[in-house]
C-alpha atoms as a PDB file:
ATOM      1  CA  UNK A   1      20.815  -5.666   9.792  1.00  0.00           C
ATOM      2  CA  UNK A   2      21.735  -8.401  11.964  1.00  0.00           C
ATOM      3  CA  UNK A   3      23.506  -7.394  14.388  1.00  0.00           C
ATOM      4  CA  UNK A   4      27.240  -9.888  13.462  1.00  0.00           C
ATOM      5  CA  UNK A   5      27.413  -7.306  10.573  1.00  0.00           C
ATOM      6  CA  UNK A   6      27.751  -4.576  12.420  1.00  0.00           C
ATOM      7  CA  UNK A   7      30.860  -6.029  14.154  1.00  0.00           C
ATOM      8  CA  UNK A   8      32.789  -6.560  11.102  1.00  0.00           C
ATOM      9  CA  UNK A   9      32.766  -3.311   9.862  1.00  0.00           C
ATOM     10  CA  UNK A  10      33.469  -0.437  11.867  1.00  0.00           C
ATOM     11  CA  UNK A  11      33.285   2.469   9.619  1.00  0.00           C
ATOM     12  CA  UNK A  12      29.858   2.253   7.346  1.00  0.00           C
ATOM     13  CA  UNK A  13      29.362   4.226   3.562  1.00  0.00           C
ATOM     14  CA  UNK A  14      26.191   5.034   1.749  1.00  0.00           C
ATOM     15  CA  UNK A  15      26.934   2.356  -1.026  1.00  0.00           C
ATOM     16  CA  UNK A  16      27.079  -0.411   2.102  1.00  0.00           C
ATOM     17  CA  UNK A  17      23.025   0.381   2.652  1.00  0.00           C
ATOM     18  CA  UNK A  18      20.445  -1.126   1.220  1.00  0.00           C
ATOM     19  CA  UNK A  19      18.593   1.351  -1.161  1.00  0.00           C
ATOM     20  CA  UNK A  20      15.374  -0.446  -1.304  1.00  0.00           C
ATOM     21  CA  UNK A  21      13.255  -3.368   0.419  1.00  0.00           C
ATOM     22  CA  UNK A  22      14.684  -6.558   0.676  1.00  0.00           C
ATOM     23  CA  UNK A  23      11.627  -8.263  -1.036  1.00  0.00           C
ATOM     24  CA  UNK A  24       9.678  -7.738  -3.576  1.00  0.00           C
ATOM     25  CA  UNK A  25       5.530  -7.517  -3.369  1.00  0.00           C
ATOM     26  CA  UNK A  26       3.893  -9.936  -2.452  1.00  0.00           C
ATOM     27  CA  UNK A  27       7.137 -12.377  -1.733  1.00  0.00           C
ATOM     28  CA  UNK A  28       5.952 -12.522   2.018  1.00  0.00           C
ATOM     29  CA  UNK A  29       2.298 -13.145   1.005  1.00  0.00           C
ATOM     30  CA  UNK A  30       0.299 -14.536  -2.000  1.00  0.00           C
ATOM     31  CA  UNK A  31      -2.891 -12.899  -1.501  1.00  0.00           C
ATOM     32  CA  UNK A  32      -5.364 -11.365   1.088  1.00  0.00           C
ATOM     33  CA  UNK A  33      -6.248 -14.544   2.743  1.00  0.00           C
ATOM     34  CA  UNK A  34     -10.151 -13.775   3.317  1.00  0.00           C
ATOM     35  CA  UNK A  35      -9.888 -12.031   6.304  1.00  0.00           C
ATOM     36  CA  UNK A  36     -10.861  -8.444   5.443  1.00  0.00           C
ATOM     37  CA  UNK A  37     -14.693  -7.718   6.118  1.00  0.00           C
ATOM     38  CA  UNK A  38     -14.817  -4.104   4.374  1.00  0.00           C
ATOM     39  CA  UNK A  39     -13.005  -2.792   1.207  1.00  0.00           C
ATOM     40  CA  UNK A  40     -12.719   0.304  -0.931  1.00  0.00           C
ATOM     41  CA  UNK A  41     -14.592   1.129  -3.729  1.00  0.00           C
ATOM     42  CA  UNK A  42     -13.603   4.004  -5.707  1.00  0.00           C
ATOM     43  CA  UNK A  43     -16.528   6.291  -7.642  1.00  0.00           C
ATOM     44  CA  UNK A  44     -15.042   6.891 -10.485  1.00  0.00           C
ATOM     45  CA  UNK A  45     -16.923  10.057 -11.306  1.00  0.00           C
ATOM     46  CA  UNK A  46     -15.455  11.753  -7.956  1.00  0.00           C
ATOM     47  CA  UNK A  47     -12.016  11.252  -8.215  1.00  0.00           C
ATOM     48  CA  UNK A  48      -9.509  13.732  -9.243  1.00  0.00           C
ATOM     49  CA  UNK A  49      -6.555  11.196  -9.087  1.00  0.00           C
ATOM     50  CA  UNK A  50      -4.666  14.103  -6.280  1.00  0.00           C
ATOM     51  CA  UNK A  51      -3.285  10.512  -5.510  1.00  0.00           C
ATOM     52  CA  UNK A  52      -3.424  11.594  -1.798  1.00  0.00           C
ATOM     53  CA  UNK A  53      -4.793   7.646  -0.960  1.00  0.00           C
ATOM     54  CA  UNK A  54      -1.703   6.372  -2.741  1.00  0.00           C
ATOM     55  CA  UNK A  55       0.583   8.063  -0.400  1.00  0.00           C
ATOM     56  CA  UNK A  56      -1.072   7.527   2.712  1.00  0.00           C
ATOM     57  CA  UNK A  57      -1.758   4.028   1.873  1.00  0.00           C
ATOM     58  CA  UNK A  58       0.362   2.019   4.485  1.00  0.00           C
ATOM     59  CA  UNK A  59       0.557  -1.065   2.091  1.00  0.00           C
ATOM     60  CA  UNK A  60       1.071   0.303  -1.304  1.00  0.00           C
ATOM     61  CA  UNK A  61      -2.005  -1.368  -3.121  1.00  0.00           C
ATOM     62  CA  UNK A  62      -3.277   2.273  -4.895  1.00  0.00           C
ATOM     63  CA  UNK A  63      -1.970   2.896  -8.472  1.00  0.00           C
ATOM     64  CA  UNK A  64      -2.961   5.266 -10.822  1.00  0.00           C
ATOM     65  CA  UNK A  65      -5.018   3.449 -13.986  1.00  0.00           C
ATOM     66  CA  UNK A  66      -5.808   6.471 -16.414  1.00  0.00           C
ATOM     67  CA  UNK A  67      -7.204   9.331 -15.031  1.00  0.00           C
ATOM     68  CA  UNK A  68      -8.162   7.959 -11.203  1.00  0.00           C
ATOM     69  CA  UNK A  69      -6.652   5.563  -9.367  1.00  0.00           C
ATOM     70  CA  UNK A  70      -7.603   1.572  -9.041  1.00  0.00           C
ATOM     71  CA  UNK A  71      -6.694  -0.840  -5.884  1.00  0.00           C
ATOM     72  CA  UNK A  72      -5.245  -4.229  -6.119  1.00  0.00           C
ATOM     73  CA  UNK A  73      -7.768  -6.288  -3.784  1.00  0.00           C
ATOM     74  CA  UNK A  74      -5.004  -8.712  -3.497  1.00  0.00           C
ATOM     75  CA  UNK A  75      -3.034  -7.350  -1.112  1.00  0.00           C
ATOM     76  CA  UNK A  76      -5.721  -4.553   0.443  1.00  0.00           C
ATOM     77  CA  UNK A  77      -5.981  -4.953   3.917  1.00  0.00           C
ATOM     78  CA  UNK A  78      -9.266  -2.996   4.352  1.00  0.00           C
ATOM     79  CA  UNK A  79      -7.743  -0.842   7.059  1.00  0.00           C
ATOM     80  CA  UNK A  80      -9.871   2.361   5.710  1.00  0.00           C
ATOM     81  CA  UNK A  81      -7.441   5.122   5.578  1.00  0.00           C
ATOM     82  CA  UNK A  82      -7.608   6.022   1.724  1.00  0.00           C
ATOM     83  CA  UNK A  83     -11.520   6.276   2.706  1.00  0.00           C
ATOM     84  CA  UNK A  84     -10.187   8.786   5.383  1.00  0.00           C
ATOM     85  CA  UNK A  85      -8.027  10.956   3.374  1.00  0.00           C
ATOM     86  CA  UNK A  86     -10.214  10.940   0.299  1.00  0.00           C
ATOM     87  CA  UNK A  87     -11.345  14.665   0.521  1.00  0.00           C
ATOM     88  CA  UNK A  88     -13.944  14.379  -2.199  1.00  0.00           C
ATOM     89  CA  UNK A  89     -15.310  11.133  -0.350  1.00  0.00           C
ATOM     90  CA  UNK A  90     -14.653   9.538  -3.421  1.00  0.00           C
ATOM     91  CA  UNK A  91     -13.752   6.096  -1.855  1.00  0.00           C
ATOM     92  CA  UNK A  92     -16.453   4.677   0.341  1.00  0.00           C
ATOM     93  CA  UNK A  93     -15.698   1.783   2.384  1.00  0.00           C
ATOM     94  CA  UNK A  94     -18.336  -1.304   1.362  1.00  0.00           C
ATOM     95  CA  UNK A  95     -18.711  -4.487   2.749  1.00  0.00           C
ATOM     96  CA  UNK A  96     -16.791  -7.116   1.579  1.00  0.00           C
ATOM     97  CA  UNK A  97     -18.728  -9.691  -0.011  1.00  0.00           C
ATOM     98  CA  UNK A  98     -18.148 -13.381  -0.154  1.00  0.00           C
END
């Protein structure tokens, strides 16, 4: 909030918060911009879809597509930690190839 708001209202309600982000996906940036040497790949055969990568995934590129989950490579930073979590090592980090 910047911070002349805050001066012209000295007693704040829930309804004067936001309740979600200011922008949607992808607003900020159009697409991973080539700069990500490794990626997840998902084995398909290993994964339970526990969805445990989806919530610890810090930019919100795992869905759920059927049964298991899929990553949109778009917006994937490569950062590894759905590889991490994965307790059935069913996402291996791969290089990314060009």
């Amino acid at each position: 909030m910047k911070p002349h708001l805050r001066n012209l209202k000295t007693k704040w309600t829930l309804q004067d918060y936001p309740d979600s982000t200011a922008y949607e996906a992808g607003y900020l940036t159009s697409k991973n911009a080539g700069w990500r040497s490794v990626r997840p790949v998902i084995d398909a055969e290993k994964c339970t879809g526990c969805l445990q990568c989806y919530l610890h995934c810090p930019d919100g590129v795992i869905f759920k597509s059927g049964k298991v989950v899929a990553i949109d490579y778009d917006f994937c930073k490569g950062c590894g930690i759905c590889g991490r979590i994965c307790r059935l090592k069913a996402i291996k980090m791969e290089v990314e190839s060009k």
